[in-house]
C-alpha atoms as a PDB file:
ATOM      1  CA  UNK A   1    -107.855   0.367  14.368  1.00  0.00           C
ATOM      2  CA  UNK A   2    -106.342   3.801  15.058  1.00  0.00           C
ATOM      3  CA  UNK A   3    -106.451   7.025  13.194  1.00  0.00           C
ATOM      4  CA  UNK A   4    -102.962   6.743  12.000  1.00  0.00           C
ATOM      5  CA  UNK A   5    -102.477   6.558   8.417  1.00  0.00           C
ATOM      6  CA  UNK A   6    -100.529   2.990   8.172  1.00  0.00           C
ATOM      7  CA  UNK A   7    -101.225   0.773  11.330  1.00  0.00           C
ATOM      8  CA  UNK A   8    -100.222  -2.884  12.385  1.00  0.00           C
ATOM      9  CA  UNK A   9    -101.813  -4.257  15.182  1.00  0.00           C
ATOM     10  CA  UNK A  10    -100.479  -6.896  16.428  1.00  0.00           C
ATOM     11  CA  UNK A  11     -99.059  -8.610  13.165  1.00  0.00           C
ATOM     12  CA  UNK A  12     -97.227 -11.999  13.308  1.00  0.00           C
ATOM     13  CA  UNK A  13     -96.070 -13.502  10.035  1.00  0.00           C
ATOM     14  CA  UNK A  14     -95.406 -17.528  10.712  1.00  0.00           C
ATOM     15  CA  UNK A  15     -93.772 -19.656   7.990  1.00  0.00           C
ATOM     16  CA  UNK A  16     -93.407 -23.470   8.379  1.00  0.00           C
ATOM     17  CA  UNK A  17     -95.548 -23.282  11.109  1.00  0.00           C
ATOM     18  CA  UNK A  18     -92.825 -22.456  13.689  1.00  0.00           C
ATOM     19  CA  UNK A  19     -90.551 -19.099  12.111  1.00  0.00           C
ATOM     20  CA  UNK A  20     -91.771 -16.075  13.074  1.00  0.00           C
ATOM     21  CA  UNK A  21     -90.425 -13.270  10.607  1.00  0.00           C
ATOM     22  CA  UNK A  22     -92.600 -10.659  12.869  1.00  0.00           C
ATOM     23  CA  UNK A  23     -93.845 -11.800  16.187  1.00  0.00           C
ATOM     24  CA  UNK A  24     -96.731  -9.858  17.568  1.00  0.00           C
ATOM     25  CA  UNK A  25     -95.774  -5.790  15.571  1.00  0.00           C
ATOM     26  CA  UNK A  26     -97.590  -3.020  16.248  1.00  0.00           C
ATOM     27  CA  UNK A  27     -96.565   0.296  14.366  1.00  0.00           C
ATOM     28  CA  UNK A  28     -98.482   3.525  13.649  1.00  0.00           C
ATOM     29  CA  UNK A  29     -96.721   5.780  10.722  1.00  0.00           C
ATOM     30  CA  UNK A  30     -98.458   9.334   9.924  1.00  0.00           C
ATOM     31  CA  UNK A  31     -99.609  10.536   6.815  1.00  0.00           C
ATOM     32  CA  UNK A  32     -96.529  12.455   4.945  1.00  0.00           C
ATOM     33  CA  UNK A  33     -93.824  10.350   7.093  1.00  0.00           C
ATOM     34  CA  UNK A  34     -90.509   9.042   5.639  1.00  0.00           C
ATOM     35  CA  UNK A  35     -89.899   6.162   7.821  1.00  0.00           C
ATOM     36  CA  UNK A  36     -86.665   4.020   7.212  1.00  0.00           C
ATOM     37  CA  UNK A  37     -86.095   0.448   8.546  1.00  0.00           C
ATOM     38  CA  UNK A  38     -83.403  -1.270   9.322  1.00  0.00           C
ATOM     39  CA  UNK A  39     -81.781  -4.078  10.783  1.00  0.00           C
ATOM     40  CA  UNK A  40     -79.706  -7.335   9.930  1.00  0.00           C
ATOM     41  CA  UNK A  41     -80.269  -9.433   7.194  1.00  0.00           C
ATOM     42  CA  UNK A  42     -82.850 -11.420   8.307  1.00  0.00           C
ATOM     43  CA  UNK A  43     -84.565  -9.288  10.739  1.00  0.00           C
ATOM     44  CA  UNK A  44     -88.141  -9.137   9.382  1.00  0.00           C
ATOM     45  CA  UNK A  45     -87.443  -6.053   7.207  1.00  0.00           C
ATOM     46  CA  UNK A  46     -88.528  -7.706   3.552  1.00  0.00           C
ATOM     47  CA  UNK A  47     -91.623  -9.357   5.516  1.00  0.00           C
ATOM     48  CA  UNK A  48     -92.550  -5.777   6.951  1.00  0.00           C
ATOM     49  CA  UNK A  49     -92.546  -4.783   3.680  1.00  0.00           C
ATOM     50  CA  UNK A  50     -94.438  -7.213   1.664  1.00  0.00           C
ATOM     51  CA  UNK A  51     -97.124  -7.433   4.190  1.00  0.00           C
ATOM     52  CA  UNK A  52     -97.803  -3.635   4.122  1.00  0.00           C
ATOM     53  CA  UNK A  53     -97.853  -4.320   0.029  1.00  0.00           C
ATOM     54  CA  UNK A  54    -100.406  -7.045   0.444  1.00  0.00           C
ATOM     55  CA  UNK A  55     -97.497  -9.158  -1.704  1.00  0.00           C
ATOM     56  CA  UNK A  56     -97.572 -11.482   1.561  1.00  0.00           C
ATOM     57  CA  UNK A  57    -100.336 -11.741   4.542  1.00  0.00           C
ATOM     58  CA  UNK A  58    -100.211 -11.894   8.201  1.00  0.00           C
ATOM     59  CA  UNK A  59    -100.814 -15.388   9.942  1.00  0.00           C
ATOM     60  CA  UNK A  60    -102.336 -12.642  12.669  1.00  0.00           C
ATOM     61  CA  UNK A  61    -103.101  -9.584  12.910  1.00  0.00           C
ATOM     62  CA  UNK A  62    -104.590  -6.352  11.763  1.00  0.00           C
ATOM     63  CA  UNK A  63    -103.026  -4.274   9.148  1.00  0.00           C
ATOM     64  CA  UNK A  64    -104.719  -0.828   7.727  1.00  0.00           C
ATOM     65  CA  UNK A  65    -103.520   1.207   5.165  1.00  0.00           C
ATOM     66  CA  UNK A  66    -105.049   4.996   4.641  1.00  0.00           C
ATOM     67  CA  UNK A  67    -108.753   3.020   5.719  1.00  0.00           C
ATOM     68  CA  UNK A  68    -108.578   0.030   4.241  1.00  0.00           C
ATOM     69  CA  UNK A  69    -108.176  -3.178   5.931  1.00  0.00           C
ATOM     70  CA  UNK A  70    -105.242  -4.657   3.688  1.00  0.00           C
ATOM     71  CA  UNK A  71    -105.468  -8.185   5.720  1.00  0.00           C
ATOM     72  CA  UNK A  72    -108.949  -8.574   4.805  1.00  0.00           C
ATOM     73  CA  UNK A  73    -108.861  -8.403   1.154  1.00  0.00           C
ATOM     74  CA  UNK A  74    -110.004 -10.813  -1.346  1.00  0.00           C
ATOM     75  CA  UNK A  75    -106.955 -11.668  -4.000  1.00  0.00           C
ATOM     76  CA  UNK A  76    -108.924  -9.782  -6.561  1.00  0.00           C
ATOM     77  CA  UNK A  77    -109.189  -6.851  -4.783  1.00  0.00           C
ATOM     78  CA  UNK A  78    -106.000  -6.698  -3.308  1.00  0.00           C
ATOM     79  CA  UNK A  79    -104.405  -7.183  -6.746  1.00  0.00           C
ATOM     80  CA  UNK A  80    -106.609  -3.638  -7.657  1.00  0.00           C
ATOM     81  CA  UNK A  81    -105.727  -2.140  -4.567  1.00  0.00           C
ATOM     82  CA  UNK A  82    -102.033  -2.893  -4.646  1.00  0.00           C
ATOM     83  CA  UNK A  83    -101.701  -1.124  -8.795  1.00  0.00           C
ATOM     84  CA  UNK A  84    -103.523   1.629  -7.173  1.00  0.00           C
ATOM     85  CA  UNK A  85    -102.395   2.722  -4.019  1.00  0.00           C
ATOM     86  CA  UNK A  86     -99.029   1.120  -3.243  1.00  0.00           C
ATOM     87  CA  UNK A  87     -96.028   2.050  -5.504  1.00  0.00           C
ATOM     88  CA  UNK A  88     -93.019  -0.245  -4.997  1.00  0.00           C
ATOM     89  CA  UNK A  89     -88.857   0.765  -5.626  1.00  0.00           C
ATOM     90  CA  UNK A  90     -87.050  -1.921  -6.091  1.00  0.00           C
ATOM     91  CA  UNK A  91     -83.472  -2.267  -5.316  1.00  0.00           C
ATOM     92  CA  UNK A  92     -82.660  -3.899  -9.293  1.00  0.00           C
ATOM     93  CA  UNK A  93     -84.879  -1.392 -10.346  1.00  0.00           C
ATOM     94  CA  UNK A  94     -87.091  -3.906 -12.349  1.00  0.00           C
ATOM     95  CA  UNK A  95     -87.562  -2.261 -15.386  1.00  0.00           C
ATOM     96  CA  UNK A  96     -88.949  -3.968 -18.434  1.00  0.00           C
ATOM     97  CA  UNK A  97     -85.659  -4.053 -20.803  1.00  0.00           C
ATOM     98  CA  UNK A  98     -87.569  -3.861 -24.161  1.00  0.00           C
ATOM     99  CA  UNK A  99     -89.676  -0.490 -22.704  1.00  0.00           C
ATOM    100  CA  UNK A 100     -88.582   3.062 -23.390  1.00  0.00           C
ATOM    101  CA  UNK A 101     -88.101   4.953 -19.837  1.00  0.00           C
ATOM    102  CA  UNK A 102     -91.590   6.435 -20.642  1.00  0.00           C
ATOM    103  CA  UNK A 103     -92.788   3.354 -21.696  1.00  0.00           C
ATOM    104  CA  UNK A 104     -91.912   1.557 -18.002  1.00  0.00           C
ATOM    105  CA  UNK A 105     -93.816   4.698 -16.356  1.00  0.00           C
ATOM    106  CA  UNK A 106     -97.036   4.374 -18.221  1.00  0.00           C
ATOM    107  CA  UNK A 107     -97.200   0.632 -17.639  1.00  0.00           C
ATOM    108  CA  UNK A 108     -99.206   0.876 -14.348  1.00  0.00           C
ATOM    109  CA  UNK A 109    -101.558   3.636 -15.430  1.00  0.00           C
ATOM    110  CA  UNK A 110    -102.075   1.077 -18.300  1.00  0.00           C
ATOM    111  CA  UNK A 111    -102.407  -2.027 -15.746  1.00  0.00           C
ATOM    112  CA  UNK A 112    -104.742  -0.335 -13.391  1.00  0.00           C
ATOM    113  CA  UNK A 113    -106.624   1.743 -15.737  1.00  0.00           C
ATOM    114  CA  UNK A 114    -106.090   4.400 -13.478  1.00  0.00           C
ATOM    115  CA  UNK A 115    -106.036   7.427 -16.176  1.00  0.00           C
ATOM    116  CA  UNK A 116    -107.617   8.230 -19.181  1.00  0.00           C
ATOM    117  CA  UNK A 117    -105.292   6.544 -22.042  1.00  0.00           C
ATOM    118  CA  UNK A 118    -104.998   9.704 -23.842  1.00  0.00           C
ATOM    119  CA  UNK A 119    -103.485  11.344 -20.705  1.00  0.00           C
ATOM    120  CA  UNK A 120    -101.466   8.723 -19.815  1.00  0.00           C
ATOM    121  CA  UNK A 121     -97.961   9.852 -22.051  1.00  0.00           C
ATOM    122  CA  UNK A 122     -98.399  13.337 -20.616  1.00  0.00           C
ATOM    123  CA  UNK A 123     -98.361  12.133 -16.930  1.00  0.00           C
ATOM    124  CA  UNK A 124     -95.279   9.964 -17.575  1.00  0.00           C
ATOM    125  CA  UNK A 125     -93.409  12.995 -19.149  1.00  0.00           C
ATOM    126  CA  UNK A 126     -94.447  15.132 -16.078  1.00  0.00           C
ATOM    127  CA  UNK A 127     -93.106  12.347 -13.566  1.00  0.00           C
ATOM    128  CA  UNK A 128     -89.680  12.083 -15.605  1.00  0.00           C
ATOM    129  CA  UNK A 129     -89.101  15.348 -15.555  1.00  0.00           C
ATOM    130  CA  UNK A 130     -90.069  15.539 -11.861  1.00  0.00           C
ATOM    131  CA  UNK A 131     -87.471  12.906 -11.337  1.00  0.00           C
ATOM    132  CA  UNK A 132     -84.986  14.936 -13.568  1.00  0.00           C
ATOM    133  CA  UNK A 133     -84.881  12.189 -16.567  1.00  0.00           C
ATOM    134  CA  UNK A 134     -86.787  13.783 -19.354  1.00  0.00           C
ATOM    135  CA  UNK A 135     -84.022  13.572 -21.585  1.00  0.00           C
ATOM    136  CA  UNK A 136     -83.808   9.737 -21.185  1.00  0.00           C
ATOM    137  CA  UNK A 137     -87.451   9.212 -22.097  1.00  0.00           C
ATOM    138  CA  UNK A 138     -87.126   7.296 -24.907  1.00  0.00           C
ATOM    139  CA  UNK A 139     -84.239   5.651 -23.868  1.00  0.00           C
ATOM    140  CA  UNK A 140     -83.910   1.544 -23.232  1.00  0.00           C
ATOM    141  CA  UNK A 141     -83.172   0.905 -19.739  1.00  0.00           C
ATOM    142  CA  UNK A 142     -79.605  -0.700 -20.578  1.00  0.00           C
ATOM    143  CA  UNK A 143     -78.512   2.532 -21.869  1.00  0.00           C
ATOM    144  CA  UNK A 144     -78.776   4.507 -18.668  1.00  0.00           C
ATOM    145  CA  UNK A 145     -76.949   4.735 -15.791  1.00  0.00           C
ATOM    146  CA  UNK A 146     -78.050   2.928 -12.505  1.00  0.00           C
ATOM    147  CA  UNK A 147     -79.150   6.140 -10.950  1.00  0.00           C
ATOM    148  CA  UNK A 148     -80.957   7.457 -14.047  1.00  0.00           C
ATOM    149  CA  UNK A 149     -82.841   3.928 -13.554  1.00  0.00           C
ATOM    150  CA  UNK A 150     -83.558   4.539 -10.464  1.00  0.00           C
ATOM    151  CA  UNK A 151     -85.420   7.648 -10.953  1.00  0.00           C
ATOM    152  CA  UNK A 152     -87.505   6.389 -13.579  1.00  0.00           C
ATOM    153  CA  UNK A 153     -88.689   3.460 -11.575  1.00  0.00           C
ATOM    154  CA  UNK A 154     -89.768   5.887  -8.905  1.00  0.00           C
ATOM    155  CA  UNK A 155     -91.256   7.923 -11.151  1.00  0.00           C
ATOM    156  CA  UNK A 156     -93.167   4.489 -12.083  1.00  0.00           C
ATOM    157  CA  UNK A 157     -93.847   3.856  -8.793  1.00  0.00           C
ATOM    158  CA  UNK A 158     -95.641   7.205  -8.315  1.00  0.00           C
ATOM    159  CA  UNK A 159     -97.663   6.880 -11.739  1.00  0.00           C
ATOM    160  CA  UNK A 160    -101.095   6.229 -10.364  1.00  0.00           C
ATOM    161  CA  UNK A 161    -100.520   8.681  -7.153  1.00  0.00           C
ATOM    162  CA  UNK A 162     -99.829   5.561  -5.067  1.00  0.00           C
ATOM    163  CA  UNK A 163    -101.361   6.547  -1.031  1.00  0.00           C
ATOM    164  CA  UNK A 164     -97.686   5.222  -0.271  1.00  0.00           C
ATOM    165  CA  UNK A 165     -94.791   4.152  -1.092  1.00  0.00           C
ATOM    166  CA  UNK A 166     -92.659   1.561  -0.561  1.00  0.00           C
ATOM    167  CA  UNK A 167     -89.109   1.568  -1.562  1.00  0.00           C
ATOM    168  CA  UNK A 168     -86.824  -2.276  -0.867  1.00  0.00           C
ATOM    169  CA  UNK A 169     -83.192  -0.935  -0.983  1.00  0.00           C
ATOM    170  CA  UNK A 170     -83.277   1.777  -3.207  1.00  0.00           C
ATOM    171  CA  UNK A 171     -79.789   2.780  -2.559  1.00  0.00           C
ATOM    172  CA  UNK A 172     -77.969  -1.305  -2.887  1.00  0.00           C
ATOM    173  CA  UNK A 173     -77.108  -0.958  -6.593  1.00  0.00           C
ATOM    174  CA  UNK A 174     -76.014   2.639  -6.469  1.00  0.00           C
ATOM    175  CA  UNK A 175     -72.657   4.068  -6.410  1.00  0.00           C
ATOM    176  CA  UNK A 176     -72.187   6.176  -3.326  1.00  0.00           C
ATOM    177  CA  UNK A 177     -72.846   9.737  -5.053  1.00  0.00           C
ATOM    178  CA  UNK A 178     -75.894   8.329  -6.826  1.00  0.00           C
ATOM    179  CA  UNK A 179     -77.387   6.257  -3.163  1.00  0.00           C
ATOM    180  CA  UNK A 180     -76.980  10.159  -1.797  1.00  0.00           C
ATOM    181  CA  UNK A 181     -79.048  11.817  -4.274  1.00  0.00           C
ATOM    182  CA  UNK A 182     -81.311   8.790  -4.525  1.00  0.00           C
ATOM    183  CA  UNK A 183     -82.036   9.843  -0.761  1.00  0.00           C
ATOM    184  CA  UNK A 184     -82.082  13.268  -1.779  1.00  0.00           C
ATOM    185  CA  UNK A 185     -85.115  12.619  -4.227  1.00  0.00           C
ATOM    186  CA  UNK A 186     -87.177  10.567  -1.449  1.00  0.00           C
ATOM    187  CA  UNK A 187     -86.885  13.314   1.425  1.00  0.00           C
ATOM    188  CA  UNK A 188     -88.113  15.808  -1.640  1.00  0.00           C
ATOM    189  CA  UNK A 189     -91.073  13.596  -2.241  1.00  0.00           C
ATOM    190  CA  UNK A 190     -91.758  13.746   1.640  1.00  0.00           C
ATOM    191  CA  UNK A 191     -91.780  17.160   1.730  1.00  0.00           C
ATOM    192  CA  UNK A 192     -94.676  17.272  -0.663  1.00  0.00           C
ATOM    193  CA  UNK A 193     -96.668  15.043   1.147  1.00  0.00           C
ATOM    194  CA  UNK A 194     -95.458  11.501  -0.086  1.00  0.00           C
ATOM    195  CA  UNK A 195     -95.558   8.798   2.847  1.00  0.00           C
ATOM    196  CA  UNK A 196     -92.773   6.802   2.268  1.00  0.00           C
ATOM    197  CA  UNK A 197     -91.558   3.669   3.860  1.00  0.00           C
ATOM    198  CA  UNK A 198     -88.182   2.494   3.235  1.00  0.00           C
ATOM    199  CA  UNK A 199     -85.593  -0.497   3.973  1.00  0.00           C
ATOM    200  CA  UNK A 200     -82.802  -0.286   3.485  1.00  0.00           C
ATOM    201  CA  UNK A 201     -79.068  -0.926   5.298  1.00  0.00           C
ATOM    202  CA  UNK A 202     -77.503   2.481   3.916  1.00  0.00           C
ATOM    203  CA  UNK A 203     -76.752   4.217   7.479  1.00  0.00           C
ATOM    204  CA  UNK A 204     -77.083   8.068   5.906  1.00  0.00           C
ATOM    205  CA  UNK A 205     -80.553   6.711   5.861  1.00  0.00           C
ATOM    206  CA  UNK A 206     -80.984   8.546   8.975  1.00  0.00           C
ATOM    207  CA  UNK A 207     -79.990  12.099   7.718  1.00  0.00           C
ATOM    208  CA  UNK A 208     -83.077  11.968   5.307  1.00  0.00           C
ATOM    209  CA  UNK A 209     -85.842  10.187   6.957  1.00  0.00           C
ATOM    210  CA  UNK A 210     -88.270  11.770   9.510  1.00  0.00           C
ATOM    211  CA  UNK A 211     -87.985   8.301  11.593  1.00  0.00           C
ATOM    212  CA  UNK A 212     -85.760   5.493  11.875  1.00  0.00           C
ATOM    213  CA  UNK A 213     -87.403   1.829  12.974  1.00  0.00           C
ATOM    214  CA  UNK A 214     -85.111  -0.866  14.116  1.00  0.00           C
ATOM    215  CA  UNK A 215     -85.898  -4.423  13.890  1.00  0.00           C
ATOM    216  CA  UNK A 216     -84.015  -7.360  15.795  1.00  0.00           C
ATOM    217  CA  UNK A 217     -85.517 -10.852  15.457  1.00  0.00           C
ATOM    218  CA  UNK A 218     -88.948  -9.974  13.751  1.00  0.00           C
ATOM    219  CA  UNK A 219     -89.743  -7.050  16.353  1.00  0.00           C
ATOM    220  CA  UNK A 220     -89.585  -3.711  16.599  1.00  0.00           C
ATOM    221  CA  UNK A 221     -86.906  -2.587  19.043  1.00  0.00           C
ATOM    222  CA  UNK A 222     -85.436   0.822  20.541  1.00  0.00           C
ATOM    223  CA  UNK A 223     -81.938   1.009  19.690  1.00  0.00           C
ATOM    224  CA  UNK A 224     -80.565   2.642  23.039  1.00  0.00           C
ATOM    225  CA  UNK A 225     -81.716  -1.162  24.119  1.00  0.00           C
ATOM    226  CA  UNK A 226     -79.475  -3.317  22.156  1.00  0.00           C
ATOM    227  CA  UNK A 227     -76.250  -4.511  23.511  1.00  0.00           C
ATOM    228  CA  UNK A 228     -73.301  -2.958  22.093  1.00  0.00           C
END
Protein backbone atom coordinates (compact mmCIF):
# COMPACT_ATOMS: atom_id res chain seq x y z
CA UNK A 1 0.00 0.00 0.00
CA UNK A 2 1.23 3.53 -0.76
CA UNK A 3 0.21 6.88 0.50
CA UNK A 4 -1.53 7.81 -2.62
CA UNK A 5 -5.09 8.43 -2.38
CA UNK A 6 -6.45 5.66 -5.03
CA UNK A 7 -3.83 2.79 -5.56
CA UNK A 8 -3.82 -0.57 -7.60
CA UNK A 9 -1.22 -2.83 -7.01
CA UNK A 10 -0.84 -5.18 -9.16
CA UNK A 11 -4.59 -5.79 -10.24
CA UNK A 12 -5.52 -8.50 -12.82
CA UNK A 13 -9.19 -8.99 -13.59
CA UNK A 14 -9.58 -12.73 -15.32
CA UNK A 15 -12.94 -13.77 -16.82
CA UNK A 16 -13.51 -17.34 -18.16
CA UNK A 17 -10.52 -18.26 -16.65
CA UNK A 18 -8.27 -17.20 -19.57
CA UNK A 19 -9.34 -13.11 -20.60
CA UNK A 20 -7.53 -10.78 -18.92
CA UNK A 21 -9.44 -7.31 -19.01
CA UNK A 22 -6.33 -5.87 -16.79
CA UNK A 23 -3.22 -7.91 -16.57
CA UNK A 24 -1.00 -7.14 -13.66
CA UNK A 25 -2.12 -2.66 -13.18
CA UNK A 26 -0.54 -0.68 -10.94
CA UNK A 27 -1.73 3.07 -10.72
CA UNK A 28 -1.38 5.72 -7.99
CA UNK A 29 -3.93 8.87 -8.51
CA UNK A 30 -3.60 11.89 -5.84
CA UNK A 31 -6.13 13.28 -3.82
CA UNK A 32 -7.95 16.29 -5.89
CA UNK A 33 -6.79 14.66 -9.41
CA UNK A 34 -8.99 14.62 -12.56
CA UNK A 35 -7.66 11.67 -14.28
CA UNK A 36 -9.24 10.66 -17.74
CA UNK A 37 -8.88 7.21 -19.41
CA UNK A 38 -8.94 6.19 -22.53
CA UNK A 39 -8.44 3.73 -25.05
CA UNK A 40 -10.34 1.39 -27.62
CA UNK A 41 -13.37 -0.23 -27.01
CA UNK A 42 -12.37 -3.03 -25.27
CA UNK A 43 -9.28 -1.95 -23.64
CA UNK A 44 -10.00 -2.55 -19.93
CA UNK A 45 -11.48 0.95 -19.40
CA UNK A 46 -15.21 -0.23 -18.01
CA UNK A 47 -13.24 -3.01 -15.88
CA UNK A 48 -10.88 -0.16 -14.44
CA UNK A 49 -13.79 1.38 -13.53
CA UNK A 50 -16.01 -1.06 -11.89
CA UNK A 51 -13.23 -2.48 -9.92
CA UNK A 52 -12.30 0.92 -8.36
CA UNK A 53 -16.38 1.02 -7.62
CA UNK A 54 -16.24 -2.33 -5.94
CA UNK A 55 -19.23 -3.12 -8.76
CA UNK A 56 -16.63 -5.93 -9.92
CA UNK A 57 -13.41 -7.50 -7.98
CA UNK A 58 -9.95 -8.29 -8.90
CA UNK A 59 -9.00 -12.07 -9.52
CA UNK A 60 -5.51 -10.41 -7.99
CA UNK A 61 -4.45 -7.79 -6.58
CA UNK A 62 -4.57 -4.94 -4.16
CA UNK A 63 -6.83 -2.06 -4.60
CA UNK A 64 -7.13 0.98 -1.88
CA UNK A 65 -9.30 3.70 -2.00
CA UNK A 66 -8.69 6.95 0.47
CA UNK A 67 -7.55 3.85 3.29
CA UNK A 68 -9.70 1.36 2.71
CA UNK A 69 -8.88 -1.87 1.21
CA UNK A 70 -11.83 -2.03 -1.46
CA UNK A 71 -10.67 -5.79 -2.51
CA UNK A 72 -11.11 -6.96 0.89
CA UNK A 73 -14.59 -6.10 1.61
CA UNK A 74 -17.38 -8.22 2.64
CA UNK A 75 -20.59 -7.69 0.09
CA UNK A 76 -22.31 -5.99 2.94
CA UNK A 77 -19.88 -3.63 3.52
CA UNK A 78 -18.91 -2.87 0.23
CA UNK A 79 -22.57 -2.24 -0.68
CA UNK A 80 -22.28 0.65 2.44
CA UNK A 81 -19.09 1.74 1.32
CA UNK A 82 -19.91 2.07 -2.34
CA UNK A 83 -23.53 4.60 -1.37
CA UNK A 84 -21.05 6.38 0.68
CA UNK A 85 -17.94 7.14 -0.79
CA UNK A 86 -18.08 6.43 -4.53
CA UNK A 87 -20.49 8.56 -6.68
CA UNK A 88 -20.99 7.14 -10.19
CA UNK A 89 -21.99 9.36 -13.76
CA UNK A 90 -23.34 7.42 -16.02
CA UNK A 91 -23.22 7.95 -19.66
CA UNK A 92 -27.55 7.37 -19.99
CA UNK A 93 -27.63 9.31 -17.07
CA UNK A 94 -29.81 6.70 -15.16
CA UNK A 95 -32.27 8.68 -13.68
CA UNK A 96 -35.39 7.25 -12.14
CA UNK A 97 -38.18 8.52 -14.79
CA UNK A 98 -41.07 8.80 -12.23
CA UNK A 99 -38.57 11.12 -9.73
CA UNK A 100 -38.56 14.90 -9.78
CA UNK A 101 -34.78 16.15 -10.52
CA UNK A 102 -34.68 16.73 -6.69
CA UNK A 103 -36.23 13.69 -6.07
CA UNK A 104 -33.23 11.55 -8.10
CA UNK A 105 -30.63 13.68 -5.89
CA UNK A 106 -32.01 12.82 -2.52
CA UNK A 107 -32.30 9.14 -3.38
CA UNK A 108 -28.77 8.21 -2.11
CA UNK A 109 -28.81 10.35 1.01
CA UNK A 110 -32.09 8.33 1.48
CA UNK A 111 -30.31 4.84 0.53
CA UNK A 112 -27.30 5.35 2.66
CA UNK A 113 -28.78 7.22 5.43
CA UNK A 114 -26.07 9.45 5.08
CA UNK A 115 -27.96 12.82 6.32
CA UNK A 116 -30.42 13.69 8.63
CA UNK A 117 -33.92 13.28 6.62
CA UNK A 118 -34.95 16.67 7.47
CA UNK A 119 -31.78 18.06 5.78
CA UNK A 120 -31.85 15.99 3.05
CA UNK A 121 -34.26 18.44 0.46
CA UNK A 122 -32.01 21.34 1.41
CA UNK A 123 -28.75 19.53 0.32
CA UNK A 124 -30.35 18.46 -2.99
CA UNK A 125 -31.43 22.13 -3.71
CA UNK A 126 -27.83 23.29 -2.85
CA UNK A 127 -26.27 20.57 -5.31
CA UNK A 128 -28.81 21.65 -8.20
CA UNK A 129 -28.09 24.88 -7.98
CA UNK A 130 -24.35 24.11 -7.78
CA UNK A 131 -24.85 22.25 -10.99
CA UNK A 132 -26.90 25.27 -12.39
CA UNK A 133 -30.44 23.26 -12.53
CA UNK A 134 -32.45 24.75 -9.76
CA UNK A 135 -35.06 25.74 -11.97
CA UNK A 136 -35.61 22.11 -13.17
CA UNK A 137 -36.05 20.77 -9.65
CA UNK A 138 -39.25 19.57 -9.83
CA UNK A 139 -39.07 18.63 -13.18
CA UNK A 140 -39.47 14.74 -14.61
CA UNK A 141 -36.38 13.69 -16.19
CA UNK A 142 -38.10 13.33 -19.78
CA UNK A 143 -38.75 16.92 -19.77
CA UNK A 144 -35.18 18.11 -19.72
CA UNK A 145 -32.64 18.30 -21.99
CA UNK A 146 -29.74 15.68 -22.06
CA UNK A 147 -27.33 18.12 -20.58
CA UNK A 148 -29.72 19.43 -17.90
CA UNK A 149 -29.78 15.49 -17.06
CA UNK A 150 -26.56 15.29 -16.88
CA UNK A 151 -26.02 17.79 -14.27
CA UNK A 152 -28.52 16.51 -12.05
CA UNK A 153 -27.10 13.05 -12.04
CA UNK A 154 -23.81 14.55 -10.99
CA UNK A 155 -25.26 16.47 -8.63
CA UNK A 156 -26.67 12.87 -7.44
CA UNK A 157 -23.56 11.48 -7.63
CA UNK A 158 -22.04 14.04 -5.23
CA UNK A 159 -25.10 13.81 -2.68
CA UNK A 160 -23.41 11.99 0.14
CA UNK A 161 -19.84 13.86 -0.49
CA UNK A 162 -18.67 10.73 -2.33
CA UNK A 163 -14.33 10.48 -1.48
CA UNK A 164 -14.47 10.12 -5.44
CA UNK A 165 -15.95 10.07 -8.27
CA UNK A 166 -16.37 8.12 -11.02
CA UNK A 167 -17.87 9.30 -14.18
CA UNK A 168 -18.44 6.18 -17.41
CA UNK A 169 -18.79 8.48 -20.51
CA UNK A 170 -20.28 11.42 -19.32
CA UNK A 171 -19.95 13.22 -22.52
CA UNK A 172 -21.50 9.93 -25.15
CA UNK A 173 -25.11 11.19 -25.12
CA UNK A 174 -24.32 14.86 -25.32
CA UNK A 175 -24.44 17.13 -28.18
CA UNK A 176 -21.05 18.68 -28.76
CA UNK A 177 -21.78 22.17 -26.92
CA UNK A 178 -23.35 20.32 -24.00
CA UNK A 179 -20.09 17.27 -23.84
CA UNK A 180 -17.93 20.81 -23.58
CA UNK A 181 -19.60 22.26 -20.71
CA UNK A 182 -20.21 18.82 -19.23
CA UNK A 183 -16.24 18.92 -19.07
CA UNK A 184 -16.41 22.32 -18.00
CA UNK A 185 -18.45 21.32 -14.77
CA UNK A 186 -15.95 18.30 -13.88
CA UNK A 187 -12.59 20.43 -14.10
CA UNK A 188 -14.76 23.01 -11.70
CA UNK A 189 -15.41 20.21 -9.30
CA UNK A 190 -11.54 19.44 -9.42
CA UNK A 191 -10.66 22.64 -8.60
CA UNK A 192 -12.49 22.38 -5.33
CA UNK A 193 -10.97 19.39 -4.35
CA UNK A 194 -13.16 16.62 -6.09
CA UNK A 195 -10.96 13.50 -7.25
CA UNK A 196 -12.41 12.50 -10.25
CA UNK A 197 -11.80 9.59 -12.48
CA UNK A 198 -13.18 9.54 -15.83
CA UNK A 199 -13.57 7.30 -19.16
CA UNK A 200 -14.41 8.37 -21.65
CA UNK A 201 -13.38 8.47 -25.72
CA UNK A 202 -14.15 12.37 -26.11
CA UNK A 203 -10.44 13.56 -27.15
CA UNK A 204 -11.00 17.39 -25.58
CA UNK A 205 -10.83 15.15 -22.61
CA UNK A 206 -7.35 16.18 -22.41
CA UNK A 207 -7.88 20.04 -22.24
CA UNK A 208 -9.75 19.51 -18.84
CA UNK A 209 -8.17 16.75 -16.99
CA UNK A 210 -4.98 17.10 -14.84
CA UNK A 211 -3.83 13.52 -16.37
CA UNK A 212 -4.55 11.44 -19.21
CA UNK A 213 -4.10 7.33 -18.76
CA UNK A 214 -3.98 5.21 -21.81
CA UNK A 215 -4.91 1.68 -21.87
CA UNK A 216 -4.05 -0.92 -24.76
CA UNK A 217 -4.97 -4.56 -24.10
CA UNK A 218 -5.88 -4.37 -20.28
CA UNK A 219 -2.58 -2.32 -19.36
CA UNK A 220 -1.58 0.83 -18.77
CA UNK A 221 0.62 2.18 -21.55
CA UNK A 222 2.63 5.52 -22.44
CA UNK A 223 1.33 6.83 -25.54
CA UNK A 224 4.72 8.13 -27.14
CA UNK A 225 5.04 4.02 -27.19
CA UNK A 226 2.31 2.98 -29.42
CA UNK A 227 2.84 2.50 -33.04
CA UNK A 228 1.40 5.05 -35.18
Amino acid sequence: MTNSFISLAGVTRTYAGTFNALANVDLTIDKGEFVAVVGRSGSGKSTLLNLLSGIDRPTSGEIHVAGTAVHALSEGNMSRWRGRQVGIVFQFFQLLPTLSAIENVMLPMDFANRWRSRDRKARASQLLEKLGVADHAHKLPASMSGGEQQRVAIARALANEPHVLLADEPTGNLDSRSASSMLEVLAALRHEGQTIVMVTHDLRAQQYASRLITMVDGRIVDPSQLEQ
